[in-house]
Every structure is written in structure tokens, then in C-alpha cells.
N, C-alpha and C. Protein backbone atom coordinates (compact mmCIF):
# COMPACT_ATOMS: atom_id res chain seq x y z
N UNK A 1 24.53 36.42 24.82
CA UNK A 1 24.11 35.51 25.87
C UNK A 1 22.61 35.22 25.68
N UNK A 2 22.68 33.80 25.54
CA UNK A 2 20.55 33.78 25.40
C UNK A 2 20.01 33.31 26.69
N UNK A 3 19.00 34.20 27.11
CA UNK A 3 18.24 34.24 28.27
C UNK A 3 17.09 33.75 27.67
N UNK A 4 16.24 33.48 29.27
CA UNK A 4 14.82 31.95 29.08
C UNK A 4 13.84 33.23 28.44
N UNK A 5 14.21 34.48 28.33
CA UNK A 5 12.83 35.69 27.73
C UNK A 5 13.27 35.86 26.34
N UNK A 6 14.52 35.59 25.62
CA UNK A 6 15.39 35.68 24.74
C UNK A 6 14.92 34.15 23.94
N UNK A 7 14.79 33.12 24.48
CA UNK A 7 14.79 32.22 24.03
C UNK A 7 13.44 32.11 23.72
N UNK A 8 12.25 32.47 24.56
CA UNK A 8 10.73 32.50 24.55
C UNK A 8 10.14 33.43 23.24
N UNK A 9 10.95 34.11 23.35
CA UNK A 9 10.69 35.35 22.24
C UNK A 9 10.67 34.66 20.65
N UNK A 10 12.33 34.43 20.26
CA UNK A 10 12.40 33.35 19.06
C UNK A 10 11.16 32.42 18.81
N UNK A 11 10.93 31.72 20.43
CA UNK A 11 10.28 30.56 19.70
C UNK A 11 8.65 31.45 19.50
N UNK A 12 8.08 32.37 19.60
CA UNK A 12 6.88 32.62 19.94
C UNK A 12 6.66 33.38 18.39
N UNK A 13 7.81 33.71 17.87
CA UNK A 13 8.09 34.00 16.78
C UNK A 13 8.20 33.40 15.41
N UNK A 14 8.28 32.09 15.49
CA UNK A 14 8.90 31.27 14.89
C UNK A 14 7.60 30.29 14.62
N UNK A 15 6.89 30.28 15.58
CA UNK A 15 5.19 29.99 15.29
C UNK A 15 4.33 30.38 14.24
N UNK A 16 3.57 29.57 13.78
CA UNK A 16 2.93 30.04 13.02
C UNK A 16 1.59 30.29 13.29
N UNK A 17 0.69 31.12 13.37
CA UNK A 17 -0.85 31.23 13.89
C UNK A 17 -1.72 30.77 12.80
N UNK A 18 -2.50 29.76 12.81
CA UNK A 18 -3.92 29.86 12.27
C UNK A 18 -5.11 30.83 12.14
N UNK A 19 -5.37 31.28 10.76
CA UNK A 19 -6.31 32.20 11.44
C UNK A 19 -7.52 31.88 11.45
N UNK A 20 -8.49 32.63 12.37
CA UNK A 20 -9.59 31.78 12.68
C UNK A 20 -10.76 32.59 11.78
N UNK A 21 -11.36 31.96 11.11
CA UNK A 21 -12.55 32.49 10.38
C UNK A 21 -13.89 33.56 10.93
N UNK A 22 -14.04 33.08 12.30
CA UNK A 22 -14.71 34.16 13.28
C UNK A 22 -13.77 35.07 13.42
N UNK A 23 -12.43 35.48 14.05
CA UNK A 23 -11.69 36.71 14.30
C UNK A 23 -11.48 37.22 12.86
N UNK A 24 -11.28 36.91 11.93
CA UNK A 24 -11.20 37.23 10.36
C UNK A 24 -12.46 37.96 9.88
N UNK A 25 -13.68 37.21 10.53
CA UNK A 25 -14.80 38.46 9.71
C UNK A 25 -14.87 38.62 10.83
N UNK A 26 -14.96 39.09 12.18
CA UNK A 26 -15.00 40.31 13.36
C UNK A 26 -14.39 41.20 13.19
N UNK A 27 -12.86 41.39 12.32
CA UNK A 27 -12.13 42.50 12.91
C UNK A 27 -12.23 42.84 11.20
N UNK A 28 -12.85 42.32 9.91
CA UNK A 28 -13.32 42.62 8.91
C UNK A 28 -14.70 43.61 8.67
N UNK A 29 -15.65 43.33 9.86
CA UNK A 29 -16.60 43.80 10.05
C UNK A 29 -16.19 45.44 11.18
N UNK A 30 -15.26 44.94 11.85
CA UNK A 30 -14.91 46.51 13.03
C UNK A 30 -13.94 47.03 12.07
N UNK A 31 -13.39 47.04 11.00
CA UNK A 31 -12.64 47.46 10.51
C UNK A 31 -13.57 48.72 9.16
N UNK A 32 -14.80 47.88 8.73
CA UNK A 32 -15.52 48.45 7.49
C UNK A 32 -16.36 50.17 8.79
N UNK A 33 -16.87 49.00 10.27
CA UNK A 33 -17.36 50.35 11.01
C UNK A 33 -16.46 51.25 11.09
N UNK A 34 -15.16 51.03 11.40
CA UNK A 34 -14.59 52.04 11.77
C UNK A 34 -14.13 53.00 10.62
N UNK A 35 -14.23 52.41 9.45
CA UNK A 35 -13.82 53.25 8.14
C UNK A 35 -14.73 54.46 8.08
N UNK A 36 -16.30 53.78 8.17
CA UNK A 36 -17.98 54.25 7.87
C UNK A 36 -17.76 55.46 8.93
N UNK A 37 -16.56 55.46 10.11
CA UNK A 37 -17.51 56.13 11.26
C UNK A 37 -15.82 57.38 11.05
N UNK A 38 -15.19 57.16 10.79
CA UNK A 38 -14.00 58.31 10.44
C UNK A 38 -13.39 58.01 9.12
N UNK A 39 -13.78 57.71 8.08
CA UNK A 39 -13.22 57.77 7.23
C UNK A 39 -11.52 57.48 6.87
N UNK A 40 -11.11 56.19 7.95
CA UNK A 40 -9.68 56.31 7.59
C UNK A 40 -9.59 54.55 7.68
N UNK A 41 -8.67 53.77 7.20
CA UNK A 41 -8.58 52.45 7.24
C UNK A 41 -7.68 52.24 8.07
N UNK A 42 -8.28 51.23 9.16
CA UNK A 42 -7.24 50.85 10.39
C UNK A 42 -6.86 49.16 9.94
N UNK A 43 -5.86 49.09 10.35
CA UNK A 43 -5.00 48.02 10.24
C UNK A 43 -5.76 46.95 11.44
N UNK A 44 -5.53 45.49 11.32
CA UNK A 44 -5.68 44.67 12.30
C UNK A 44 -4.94 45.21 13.88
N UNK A 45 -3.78 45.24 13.52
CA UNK A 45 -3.13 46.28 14.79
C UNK A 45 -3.65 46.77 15.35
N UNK A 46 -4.10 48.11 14.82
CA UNK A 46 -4.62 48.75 15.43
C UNK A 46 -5.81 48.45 16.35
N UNK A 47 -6.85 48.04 15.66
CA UNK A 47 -7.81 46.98 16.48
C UNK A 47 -7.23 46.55 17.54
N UNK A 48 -6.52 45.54 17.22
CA UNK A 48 -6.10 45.33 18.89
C UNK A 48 -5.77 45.67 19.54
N UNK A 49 -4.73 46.81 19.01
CA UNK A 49 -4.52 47.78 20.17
C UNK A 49 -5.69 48.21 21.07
N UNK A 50 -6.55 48.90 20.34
CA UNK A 50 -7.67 49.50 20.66
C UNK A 50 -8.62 48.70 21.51
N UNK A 51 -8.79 47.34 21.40
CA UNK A 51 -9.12 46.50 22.53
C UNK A 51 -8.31 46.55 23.53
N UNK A 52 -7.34 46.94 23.85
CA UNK A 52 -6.76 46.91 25.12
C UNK A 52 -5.81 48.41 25.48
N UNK A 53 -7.14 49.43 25.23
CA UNK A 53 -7.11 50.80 25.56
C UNK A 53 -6.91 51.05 27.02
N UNK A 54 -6.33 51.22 27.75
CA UNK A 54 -6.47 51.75 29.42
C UNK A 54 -7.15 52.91 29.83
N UNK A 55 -8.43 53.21 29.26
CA UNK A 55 -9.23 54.19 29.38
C UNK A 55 -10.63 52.92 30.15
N UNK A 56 -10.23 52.06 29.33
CA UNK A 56 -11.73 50.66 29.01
C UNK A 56 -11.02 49.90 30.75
N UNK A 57 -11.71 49.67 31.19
CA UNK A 57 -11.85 48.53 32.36
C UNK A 57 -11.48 47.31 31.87
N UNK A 58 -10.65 46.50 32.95
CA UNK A 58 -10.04 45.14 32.47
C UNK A 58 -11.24 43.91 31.80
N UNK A 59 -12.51 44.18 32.62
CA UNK A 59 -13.80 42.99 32.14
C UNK A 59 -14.07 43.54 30.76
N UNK A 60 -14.31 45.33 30.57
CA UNK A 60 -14.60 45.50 29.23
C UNK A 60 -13.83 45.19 27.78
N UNK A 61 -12.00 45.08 28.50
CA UNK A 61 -11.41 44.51 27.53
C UNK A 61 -11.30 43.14 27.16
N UNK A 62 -11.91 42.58 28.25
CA UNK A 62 -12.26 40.97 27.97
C UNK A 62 -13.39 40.88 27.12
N UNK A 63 -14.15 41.31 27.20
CA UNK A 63 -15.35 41.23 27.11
C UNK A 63 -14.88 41.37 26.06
N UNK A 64 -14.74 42.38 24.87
CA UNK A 64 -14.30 42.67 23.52
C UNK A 64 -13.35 42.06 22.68
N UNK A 65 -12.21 41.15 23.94
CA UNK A 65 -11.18 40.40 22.98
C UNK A 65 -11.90 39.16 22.77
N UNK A 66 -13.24 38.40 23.77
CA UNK A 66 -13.83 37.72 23.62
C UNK A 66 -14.59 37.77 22.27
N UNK A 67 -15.36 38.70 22.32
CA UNK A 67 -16.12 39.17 21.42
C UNK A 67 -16.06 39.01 19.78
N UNK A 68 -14.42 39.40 20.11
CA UNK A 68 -13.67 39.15 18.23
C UNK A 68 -13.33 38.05 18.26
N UNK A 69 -13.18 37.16 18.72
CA UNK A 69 -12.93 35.89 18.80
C UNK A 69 -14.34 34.91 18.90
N UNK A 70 -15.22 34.97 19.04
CA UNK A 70 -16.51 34.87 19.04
C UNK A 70 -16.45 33.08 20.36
N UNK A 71 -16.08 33.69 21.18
CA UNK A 71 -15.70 32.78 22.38
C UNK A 71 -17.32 32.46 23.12
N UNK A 72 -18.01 33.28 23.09
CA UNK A 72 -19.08 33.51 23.95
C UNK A 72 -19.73 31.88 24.13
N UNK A 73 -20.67 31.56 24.86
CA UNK A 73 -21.14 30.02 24.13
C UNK A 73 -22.57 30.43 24.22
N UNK A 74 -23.08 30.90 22.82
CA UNK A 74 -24.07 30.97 22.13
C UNK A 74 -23.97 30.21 21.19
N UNK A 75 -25.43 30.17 20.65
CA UNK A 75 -25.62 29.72 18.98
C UNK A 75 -25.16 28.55 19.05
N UNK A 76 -24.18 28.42 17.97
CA UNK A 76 -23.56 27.06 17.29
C UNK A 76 -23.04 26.42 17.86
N UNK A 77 -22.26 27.34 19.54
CA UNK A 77 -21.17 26.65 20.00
C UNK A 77 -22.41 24.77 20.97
N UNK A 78 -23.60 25.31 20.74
CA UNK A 78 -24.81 24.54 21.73
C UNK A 78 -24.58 23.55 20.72
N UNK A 79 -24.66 23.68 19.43
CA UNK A 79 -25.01 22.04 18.19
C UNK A 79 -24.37 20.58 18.18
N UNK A 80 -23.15 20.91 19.26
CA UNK A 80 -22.45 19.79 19.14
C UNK A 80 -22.46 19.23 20.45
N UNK A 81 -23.34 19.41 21.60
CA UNK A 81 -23.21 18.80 22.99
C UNK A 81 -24.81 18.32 22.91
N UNK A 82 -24.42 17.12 23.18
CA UNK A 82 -26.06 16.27 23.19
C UNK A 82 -26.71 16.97 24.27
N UNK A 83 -28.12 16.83 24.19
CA UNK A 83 -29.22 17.52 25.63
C UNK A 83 -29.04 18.62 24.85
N UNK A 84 -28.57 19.84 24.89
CA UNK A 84 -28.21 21.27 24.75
C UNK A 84 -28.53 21.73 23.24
N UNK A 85 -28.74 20.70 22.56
CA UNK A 85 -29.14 21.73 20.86
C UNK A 85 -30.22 23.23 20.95
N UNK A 86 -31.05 22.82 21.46
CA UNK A 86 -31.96 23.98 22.12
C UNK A 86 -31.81 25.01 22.01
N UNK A 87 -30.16 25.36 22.57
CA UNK A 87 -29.95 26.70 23.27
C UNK A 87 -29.23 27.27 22.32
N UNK A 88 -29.38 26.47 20.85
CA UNK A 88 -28.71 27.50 20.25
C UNK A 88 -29.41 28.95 19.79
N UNK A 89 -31.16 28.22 20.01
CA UNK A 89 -31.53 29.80 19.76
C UNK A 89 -32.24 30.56 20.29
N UNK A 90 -32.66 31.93 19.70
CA UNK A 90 -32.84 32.98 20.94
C UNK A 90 -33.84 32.31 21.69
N UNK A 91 -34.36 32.73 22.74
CA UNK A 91 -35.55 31.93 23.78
C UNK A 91 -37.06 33.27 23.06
N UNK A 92 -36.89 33.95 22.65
CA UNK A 92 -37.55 35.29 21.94
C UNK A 92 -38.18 34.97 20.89
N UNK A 93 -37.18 35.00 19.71
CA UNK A 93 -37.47 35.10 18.31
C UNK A 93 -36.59 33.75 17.84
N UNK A 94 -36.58 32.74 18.45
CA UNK A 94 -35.79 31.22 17.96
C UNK A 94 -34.92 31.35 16.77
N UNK A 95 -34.46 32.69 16.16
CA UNK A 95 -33.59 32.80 15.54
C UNK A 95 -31.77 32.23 16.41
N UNK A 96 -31.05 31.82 15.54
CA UNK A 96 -29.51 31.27 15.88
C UNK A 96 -29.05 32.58 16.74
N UNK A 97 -28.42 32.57 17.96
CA UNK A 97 -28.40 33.43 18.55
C UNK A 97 -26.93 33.69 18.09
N UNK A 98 -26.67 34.76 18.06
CA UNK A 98 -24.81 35.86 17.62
C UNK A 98 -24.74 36.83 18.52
N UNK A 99 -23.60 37.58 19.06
CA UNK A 99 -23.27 38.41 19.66
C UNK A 99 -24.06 39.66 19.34
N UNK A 100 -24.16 39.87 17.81
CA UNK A 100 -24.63 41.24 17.38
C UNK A 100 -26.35 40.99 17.72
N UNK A 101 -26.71 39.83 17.48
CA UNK A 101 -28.10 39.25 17.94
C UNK A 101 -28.37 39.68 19.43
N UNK A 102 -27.67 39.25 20.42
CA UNK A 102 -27.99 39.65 22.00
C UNK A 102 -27.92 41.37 21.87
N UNK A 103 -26.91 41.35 21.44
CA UNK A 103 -26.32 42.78 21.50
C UNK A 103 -27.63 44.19 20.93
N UNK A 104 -27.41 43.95 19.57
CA UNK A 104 -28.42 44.81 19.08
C UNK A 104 -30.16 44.29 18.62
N UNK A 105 -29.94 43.20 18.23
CA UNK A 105 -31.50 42.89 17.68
C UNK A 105 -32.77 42.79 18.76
N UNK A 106 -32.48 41.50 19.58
CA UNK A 106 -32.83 41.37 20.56
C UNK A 106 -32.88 41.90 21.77
């Protein structure tokens, strides 16, 4: 018997994903830390699993699925809206602003 969760499933399956060049070197880059920091190679899987740990708070797992996805609107995402080129960089050190930029440099 095919049910509308039965039928959703196939088709969600049957999709094909693009992959995106930012989530490709994010979870390339959390993948080399996490090697550096226990010595074992984690799968993309795993990663995501691990973003959506129930130890982590629901904003912190946003915050991180954002993160690998490089959603934020910094930097580059400013280059293509007239008025706004400006903001692509830091207000500090006018370097192109990046996550790891707010995060650690700055």
C-alpha cells in the first residue's frame, strides 16, 4: 500500500543534490580538524550528525548548520546588492570578512 510518507520518501530519494562548493570545503576543513584533534577520519555523516548533537542547544545547532553552509551574510554575499558593496569588509582590518575571520582573527 503506498502512503503520502511512502511516496515522499521515494521522491526525496530519487533527487539529486548539488553540491555546494562552500559546504564541500567546510566539512573538508572540519573533517582535516577533526582528524588533527583525534586522530581518526570522520565521514561527512558523521559531521552532520554531530551538528545536530542533543547535548548542543537548538540556536547552537543552527548556528553551525549555518555555518557549513556559509549562509551568514558577510563578505561576498554584500558584492552583488547595489549601495551595500562596503560591507563586505571587516569595519577593523577592511580585510573580506569569513566566518573564521569574525570568529577567530578579528
Amino acid at each position: 500500500m503506498l502512503t503520502q510518507a511512502l511516496a515522499y520518501k521515494g521522491i526525496l530519494e530519487s533527487q539529486t543534490h548539488r553540491k555546494r562548493l562552500t559546504t564541500e570545503t567546510n566539512l573538508s576543513l572540519t573533517r582535516d580538524a577533526l582528524a588533527a584533534h583525534h586522530n581518526d577520519i570522520d565521514t561527512d555523516e558523521t559531521i552532520w550528525k554531530g551538528l545536530h548533537n542533543s547535548v548542543l542547544r537548538i540556536k547552537t545547532c543552527q548556528f553551525l548548520y549555518k555555518a557549513m553552509h556559509g549562509m551568514q551574510k558577510i563578505g561576498n554575499y554584500w558584492n552583488h546588492i547595489p549601495g551595500y558593496e562596503e560591507r563586505h569588509a571587516c569595519c577593523l582590518c577592511e580585510t573580506t570578512e569569513t566566518m573564521e575571520h569574525v570568529l577567530i582573527h578579528c
